[in-house]
N, C-alpha and C. Protein backbone atom coordinates (compact mmCIF):
# COMPACT_ATOMS: atom_id res chain seq x y z
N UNK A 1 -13.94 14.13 -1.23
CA UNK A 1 -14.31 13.13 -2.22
C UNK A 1 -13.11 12.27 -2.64
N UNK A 2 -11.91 12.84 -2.59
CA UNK A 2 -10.48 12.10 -3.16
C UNK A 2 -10.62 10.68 -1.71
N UNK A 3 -10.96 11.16 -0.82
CA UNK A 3 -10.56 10.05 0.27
C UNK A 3 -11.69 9.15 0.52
N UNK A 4 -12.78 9.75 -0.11
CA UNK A 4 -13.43 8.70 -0.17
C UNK A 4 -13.47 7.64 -1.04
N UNK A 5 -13.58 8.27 -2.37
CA UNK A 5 -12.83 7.34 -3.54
C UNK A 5 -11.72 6.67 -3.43
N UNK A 6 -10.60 7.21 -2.83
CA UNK A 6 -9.69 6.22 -2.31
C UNK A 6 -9.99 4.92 -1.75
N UNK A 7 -10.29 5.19 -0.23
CA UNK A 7 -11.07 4.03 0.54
C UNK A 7 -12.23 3.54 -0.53
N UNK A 8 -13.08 4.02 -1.27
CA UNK A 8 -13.93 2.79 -1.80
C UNK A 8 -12.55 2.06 -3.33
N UNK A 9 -11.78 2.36 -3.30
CA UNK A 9 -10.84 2.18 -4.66
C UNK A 9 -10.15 0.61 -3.84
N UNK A 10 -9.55 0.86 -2.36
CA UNK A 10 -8.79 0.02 -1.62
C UNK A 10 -9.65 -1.22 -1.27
N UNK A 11 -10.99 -1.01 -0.92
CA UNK A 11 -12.23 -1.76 -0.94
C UNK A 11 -11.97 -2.86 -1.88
N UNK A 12 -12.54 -2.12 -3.14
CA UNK A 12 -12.72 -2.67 -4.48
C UNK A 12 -11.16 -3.51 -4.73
N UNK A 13 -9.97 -3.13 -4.75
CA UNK A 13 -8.81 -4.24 -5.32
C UNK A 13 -8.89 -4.92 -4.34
N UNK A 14 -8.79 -4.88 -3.03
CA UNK A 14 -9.30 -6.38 -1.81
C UNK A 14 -9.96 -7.41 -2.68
N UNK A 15 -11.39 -6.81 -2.91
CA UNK A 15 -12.19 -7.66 -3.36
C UNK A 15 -11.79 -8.48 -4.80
N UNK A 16 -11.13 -7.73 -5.66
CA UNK A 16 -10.67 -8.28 -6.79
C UNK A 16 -9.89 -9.19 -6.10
N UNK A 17 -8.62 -8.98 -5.55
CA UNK A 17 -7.74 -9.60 -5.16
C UNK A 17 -7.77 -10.92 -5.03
N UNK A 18 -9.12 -10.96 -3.54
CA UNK A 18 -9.79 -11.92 -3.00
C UNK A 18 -9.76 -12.67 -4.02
N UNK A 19 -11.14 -12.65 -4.52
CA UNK A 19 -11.59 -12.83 -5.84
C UNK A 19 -10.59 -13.89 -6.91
N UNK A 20 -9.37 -13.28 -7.22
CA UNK A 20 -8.21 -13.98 -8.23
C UNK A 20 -7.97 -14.93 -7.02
N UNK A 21 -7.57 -14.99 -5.88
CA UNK A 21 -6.77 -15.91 -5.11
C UNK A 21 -7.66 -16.70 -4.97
N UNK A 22 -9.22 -16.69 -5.01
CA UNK A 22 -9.83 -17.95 -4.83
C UNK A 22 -9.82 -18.79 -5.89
N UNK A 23 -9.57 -17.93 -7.22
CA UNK A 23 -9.64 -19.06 -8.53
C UNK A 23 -7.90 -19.42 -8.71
N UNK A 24 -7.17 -19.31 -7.48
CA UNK A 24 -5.65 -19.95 -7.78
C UNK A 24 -4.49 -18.92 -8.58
N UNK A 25 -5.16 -17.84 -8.34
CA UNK A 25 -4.18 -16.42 -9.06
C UNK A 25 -3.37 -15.80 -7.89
N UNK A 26 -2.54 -15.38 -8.47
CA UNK A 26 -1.56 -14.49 -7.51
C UNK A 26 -1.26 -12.72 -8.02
N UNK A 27 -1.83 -12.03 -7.11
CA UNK A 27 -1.59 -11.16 -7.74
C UNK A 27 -1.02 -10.03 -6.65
N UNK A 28 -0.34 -8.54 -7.30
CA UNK A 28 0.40 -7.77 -6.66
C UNK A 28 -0.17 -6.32 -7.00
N UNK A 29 -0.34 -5.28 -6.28
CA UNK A 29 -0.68 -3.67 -6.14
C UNK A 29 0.41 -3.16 -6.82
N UNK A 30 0.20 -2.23 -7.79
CA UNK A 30 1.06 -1.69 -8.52
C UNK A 30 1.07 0.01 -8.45
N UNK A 31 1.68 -0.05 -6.83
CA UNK A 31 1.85 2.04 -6.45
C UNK A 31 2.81 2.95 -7.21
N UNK A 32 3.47 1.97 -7.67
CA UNK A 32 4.49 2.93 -8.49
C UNK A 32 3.78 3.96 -9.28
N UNK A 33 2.94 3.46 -9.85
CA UNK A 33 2.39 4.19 -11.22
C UNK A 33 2.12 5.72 -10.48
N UNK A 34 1.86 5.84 -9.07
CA UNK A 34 1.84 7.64 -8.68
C UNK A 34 3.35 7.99 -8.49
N UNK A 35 4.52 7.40 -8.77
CA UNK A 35 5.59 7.59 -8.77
C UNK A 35 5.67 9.13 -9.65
N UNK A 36 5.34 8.95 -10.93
CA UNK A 36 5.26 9.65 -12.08
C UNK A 36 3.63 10.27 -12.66
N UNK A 37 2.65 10.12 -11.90
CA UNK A 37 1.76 9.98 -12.31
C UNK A 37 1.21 11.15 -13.34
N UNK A 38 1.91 12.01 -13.11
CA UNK A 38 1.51 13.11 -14.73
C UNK A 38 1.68 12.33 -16.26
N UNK A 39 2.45 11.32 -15.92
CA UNK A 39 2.95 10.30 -17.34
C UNK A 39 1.82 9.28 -17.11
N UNK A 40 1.59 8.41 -15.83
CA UNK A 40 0.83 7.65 -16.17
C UNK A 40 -0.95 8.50 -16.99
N UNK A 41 -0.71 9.35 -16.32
CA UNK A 41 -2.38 9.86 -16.74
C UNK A 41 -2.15 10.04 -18.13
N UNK A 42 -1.01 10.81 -18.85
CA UNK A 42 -0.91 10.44 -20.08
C UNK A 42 -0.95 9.26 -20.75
N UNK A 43 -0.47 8.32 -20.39
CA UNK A 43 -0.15 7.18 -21.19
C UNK A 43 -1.92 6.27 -20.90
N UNK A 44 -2.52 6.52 -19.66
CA UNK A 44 -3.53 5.82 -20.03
C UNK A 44 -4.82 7.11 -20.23
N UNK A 45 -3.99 7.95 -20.91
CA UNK A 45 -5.06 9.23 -21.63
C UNK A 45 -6.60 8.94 -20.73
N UNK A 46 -5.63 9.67 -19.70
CA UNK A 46 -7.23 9.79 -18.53
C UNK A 46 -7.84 11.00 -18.23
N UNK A 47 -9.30 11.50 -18.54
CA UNK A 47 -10.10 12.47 -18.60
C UNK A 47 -10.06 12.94 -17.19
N UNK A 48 -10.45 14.53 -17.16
CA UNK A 48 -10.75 14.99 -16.30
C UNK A 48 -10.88 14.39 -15.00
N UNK A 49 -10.85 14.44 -13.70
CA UNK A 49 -11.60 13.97 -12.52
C UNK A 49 -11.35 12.28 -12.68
N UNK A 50 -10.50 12.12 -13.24
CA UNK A 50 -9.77 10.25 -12.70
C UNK A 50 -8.82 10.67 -12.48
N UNK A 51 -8.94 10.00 -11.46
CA UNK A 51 -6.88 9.77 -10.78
C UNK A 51 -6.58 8.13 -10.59
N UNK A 52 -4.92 7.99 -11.30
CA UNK A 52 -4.64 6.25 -11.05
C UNK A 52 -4.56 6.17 -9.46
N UNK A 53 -5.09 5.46 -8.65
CA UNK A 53 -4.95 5.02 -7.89
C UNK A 53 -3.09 4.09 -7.30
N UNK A 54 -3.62 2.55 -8.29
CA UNK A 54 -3.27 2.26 -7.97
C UNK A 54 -3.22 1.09 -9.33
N UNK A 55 -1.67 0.21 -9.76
CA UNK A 55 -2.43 -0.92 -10.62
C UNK A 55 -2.25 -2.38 -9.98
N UNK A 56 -3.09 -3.36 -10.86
CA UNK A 56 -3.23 -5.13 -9.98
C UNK A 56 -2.49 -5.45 -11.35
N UNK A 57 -1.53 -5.89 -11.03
CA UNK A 57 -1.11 -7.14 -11.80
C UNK A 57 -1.50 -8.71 -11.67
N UNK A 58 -1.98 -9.24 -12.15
CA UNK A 58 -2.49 -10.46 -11.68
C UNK A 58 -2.48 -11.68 -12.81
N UNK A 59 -2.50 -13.13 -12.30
CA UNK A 59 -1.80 -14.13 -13.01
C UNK A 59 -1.26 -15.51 -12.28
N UNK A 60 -1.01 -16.62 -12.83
CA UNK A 60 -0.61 -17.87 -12.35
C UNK A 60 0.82 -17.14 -11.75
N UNK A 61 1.04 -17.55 -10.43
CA UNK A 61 2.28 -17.53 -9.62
C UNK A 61 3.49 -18.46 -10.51
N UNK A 62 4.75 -17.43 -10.93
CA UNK A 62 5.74 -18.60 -11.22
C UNK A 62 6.90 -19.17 -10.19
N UNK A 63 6.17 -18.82 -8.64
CA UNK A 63 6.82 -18.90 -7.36
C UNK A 63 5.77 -19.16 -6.28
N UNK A 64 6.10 -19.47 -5.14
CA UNK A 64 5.92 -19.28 -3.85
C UNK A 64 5.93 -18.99 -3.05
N UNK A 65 6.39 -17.62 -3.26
CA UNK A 65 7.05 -16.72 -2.02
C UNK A 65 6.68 -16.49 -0.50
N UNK A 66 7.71 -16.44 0.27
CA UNK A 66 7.00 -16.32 1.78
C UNK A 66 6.21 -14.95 2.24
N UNK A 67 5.58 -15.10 2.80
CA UNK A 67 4.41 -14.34 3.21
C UNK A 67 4.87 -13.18 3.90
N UNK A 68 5.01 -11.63 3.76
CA UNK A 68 5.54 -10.94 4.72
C UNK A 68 4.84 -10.26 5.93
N UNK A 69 5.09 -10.82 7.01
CA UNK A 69 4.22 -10.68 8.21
C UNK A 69 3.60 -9.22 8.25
N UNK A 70 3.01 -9.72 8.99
CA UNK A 70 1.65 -8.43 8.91
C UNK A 70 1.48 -8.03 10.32
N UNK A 71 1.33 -6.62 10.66
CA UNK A 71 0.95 -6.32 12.35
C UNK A 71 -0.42 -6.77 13.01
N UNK A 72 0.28 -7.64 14.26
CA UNK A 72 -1.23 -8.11 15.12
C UNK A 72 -2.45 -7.74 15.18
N UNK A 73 -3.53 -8.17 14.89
CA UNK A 73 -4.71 -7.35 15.36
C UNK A 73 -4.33 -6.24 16.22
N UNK A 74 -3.85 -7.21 17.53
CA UNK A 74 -3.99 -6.55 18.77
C UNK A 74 -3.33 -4.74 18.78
N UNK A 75 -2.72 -4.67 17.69
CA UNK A 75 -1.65 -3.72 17.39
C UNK A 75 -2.53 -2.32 16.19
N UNK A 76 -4.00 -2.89 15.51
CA UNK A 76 -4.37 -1.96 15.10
C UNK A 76 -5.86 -1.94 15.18
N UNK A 77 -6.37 -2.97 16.05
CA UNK A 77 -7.71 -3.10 16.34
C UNK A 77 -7.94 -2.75 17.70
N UNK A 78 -9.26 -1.59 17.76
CA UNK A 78 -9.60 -0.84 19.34
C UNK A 78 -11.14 -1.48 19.30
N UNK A 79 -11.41 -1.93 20.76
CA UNK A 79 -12.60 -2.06 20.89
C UNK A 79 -13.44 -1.09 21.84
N UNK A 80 -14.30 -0.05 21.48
CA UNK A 80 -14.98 0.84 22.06
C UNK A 80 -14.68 2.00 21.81
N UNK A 81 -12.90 2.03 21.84
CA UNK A 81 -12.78 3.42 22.15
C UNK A 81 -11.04 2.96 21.81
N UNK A 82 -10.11 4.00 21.47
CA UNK A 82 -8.61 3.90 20.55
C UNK A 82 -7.79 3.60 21.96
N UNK A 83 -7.31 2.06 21.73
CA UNK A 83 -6.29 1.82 22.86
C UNK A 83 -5.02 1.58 22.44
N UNK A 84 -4.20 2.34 23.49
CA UNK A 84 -2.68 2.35 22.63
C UNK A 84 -2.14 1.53 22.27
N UNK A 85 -0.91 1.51 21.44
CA UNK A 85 -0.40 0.00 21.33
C UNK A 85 0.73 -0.26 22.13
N UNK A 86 0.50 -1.75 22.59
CA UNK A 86 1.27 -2.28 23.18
C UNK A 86 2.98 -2.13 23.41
N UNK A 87 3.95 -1.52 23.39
CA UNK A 87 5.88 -1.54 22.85
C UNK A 87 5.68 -2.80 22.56
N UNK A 88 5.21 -3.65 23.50
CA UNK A 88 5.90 -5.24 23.64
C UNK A 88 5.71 -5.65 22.06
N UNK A 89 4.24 -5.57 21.80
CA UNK A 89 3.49 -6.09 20.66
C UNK A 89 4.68 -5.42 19.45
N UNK A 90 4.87 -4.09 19.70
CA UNK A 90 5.50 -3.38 18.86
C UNK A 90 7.12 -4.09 18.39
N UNK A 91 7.72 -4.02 19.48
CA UNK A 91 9.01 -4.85 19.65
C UNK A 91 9.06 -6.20 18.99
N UNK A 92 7.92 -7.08 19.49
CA UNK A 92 8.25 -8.24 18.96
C UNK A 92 7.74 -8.49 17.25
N UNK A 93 7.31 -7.30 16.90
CA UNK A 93 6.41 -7.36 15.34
C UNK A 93 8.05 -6.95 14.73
N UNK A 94 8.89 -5.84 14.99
CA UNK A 94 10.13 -5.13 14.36
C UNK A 94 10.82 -6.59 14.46
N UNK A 95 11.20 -7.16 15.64
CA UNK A 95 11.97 -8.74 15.67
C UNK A 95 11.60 -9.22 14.40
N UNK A 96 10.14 -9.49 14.42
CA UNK A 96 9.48 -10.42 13.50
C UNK A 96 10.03 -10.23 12.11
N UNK A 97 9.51 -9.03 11.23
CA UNK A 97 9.85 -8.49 10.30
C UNK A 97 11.39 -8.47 9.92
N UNK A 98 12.61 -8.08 10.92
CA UNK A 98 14.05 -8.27 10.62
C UNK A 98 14.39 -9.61 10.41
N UNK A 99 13.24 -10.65 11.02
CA UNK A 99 13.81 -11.76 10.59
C UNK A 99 13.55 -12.24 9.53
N UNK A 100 12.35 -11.92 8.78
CA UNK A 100 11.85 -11.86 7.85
C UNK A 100 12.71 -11.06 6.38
N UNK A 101 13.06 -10.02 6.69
CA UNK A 101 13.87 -9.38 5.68
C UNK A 101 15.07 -10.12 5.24
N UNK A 102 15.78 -10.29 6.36
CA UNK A 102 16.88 -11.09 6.38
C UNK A 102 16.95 -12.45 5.46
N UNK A 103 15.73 -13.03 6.08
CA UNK A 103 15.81 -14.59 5.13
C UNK A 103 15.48 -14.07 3.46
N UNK A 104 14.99 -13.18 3.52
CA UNK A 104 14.12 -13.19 2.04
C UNK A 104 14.90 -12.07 1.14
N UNK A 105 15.38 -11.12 1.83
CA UNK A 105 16.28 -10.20 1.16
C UNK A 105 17.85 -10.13 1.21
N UNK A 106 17.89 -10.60 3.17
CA UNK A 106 19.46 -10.99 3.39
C UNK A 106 19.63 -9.15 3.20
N UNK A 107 18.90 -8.19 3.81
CA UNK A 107 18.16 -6.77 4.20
C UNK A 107 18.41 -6.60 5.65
N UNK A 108 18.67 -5.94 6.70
CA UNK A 108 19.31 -5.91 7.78
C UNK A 108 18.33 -4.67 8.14
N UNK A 109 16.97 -4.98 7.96
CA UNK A 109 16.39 -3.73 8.47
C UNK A 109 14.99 -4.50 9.06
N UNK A 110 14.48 -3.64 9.37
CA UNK A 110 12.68 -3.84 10.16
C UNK A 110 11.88 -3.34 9.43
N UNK A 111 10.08 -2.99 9.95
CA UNK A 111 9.26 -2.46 9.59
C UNK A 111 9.68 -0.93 9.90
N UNK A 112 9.44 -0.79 11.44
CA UNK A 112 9.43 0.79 11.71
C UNK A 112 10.93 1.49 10.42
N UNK A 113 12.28 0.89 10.70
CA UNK A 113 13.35 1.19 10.13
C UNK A 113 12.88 1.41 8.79
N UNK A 114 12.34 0.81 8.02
CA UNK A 114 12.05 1.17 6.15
C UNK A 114 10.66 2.24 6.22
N UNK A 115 9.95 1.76 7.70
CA UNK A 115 8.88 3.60 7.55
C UNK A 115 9.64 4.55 7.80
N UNK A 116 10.25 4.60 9.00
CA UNK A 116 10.88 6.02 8.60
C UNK A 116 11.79 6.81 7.60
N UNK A 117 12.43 5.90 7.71
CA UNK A 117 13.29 5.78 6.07
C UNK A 117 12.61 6.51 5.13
N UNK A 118 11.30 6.29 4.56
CA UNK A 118 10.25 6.08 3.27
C UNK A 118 9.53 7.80 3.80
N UNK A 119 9.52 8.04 4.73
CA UNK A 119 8.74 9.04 5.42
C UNK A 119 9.42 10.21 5.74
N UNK A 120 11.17 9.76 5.53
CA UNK A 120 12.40 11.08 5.75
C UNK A 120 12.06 12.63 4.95
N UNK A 121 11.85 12.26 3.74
CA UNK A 121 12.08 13.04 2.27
C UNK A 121 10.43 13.26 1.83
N UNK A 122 10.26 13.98 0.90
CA UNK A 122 8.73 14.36 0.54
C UNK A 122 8.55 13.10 -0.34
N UNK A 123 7.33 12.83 -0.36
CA UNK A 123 6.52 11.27 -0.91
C UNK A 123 6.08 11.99 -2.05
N UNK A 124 6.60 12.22 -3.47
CA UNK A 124 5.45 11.77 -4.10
C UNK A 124 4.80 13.53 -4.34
N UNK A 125 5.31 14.48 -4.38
CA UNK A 125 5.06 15.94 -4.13
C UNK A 125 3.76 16.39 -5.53
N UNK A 126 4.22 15.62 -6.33
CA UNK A 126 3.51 15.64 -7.50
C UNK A 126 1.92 15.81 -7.60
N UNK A 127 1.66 14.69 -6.48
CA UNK A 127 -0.20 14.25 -6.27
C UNK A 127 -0.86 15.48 -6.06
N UNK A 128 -0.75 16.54 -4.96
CA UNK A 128 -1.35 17.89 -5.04
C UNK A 128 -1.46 18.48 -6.02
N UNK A 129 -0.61 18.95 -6.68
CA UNK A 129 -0.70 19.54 -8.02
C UNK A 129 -1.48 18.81 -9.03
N UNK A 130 -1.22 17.60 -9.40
CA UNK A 130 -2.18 16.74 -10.12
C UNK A 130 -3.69 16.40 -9.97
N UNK A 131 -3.94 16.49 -8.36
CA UNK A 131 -5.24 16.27 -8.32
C UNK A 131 -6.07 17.67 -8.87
N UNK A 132 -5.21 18.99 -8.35
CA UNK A 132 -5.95 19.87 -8.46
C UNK A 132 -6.03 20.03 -10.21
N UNK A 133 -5.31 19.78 -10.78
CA UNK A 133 -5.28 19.62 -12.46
C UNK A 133 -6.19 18.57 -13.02
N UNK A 134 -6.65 17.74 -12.14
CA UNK A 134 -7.59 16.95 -12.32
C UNK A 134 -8.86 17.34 -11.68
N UNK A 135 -9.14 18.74 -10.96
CA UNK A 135 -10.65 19.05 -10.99
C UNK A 135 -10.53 18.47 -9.08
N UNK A 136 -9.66 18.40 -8.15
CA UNK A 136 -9.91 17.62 -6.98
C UNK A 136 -9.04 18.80 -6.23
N UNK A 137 -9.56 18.50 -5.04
CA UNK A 137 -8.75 18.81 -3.98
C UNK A 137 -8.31 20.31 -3.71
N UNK A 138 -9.19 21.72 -4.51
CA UNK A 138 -9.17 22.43 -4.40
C UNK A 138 -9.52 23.10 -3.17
N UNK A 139 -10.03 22.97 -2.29
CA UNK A 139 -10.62 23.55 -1.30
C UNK A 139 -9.36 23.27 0.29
């Protein structure tokens, strides 16, 4: 049930998202909040069986910021049946992204380079324990 609620949770801010950017809003996913999330559930004094997901900040843009590239279809879309991905596709998306970091952070890294990075050390150890304190994920 946690993963399904998830996926319908990821659904639902798309659609908000959508939604603000068609009326000229800009808005951003706010994951931190499972950073700490035994505090956030305090602070937004949340009952039994809710878990924060995730928060939207949203609002008139006081910028323009460049867009940070995103992986090819071709790179996560299978038709019929799961076809591997391409290196090439792979290679030239890590190019893509370092060049990208660079202009915008002046960051000397890639995509794959900041996943593994992010993926070294335990994520976040907290969420197990919390869900099950929240009535989830016992089984």
């Amino acid at each position: 049930m946690v993963l399904i609620g998830a996926v319908d949770c990821g659904i639902i801010a798309q659609n908000v998202m959508l939604a603000a950017e068609s009326l000229g809003l800009g808005g951003v996913y706010l994951g931190y909040i499972r950073n700490d999330i035994n505090r956030t559930a305090e602070i937004l004094k949340l009952p039994k069986y809710v878990v924060p997901m995730f928060g939207m900040a949203l609002g008139h843009p006081a910028q323009d910021p460049m867009l940070r590239p995103r992986l090819p279809l071709e790179a996560m879309v299978s038709e019929n049946h799961y076809q591997p991905i391409d290196s090439q596709v792979l290679a030239d998306y890590r190019a893509l992204t370092r060049a990208y970091y660079q202009e915008r952070s002046k960051m000397d890294t890639d995509w794959a380079e900041q996943m593994t990075e992010s993926l070294k050390g335990g994520i976040r150890p907290e969420i197990l324990p919390f869900l099950h304190k929240q009535g989830f994920a016992r089984k």
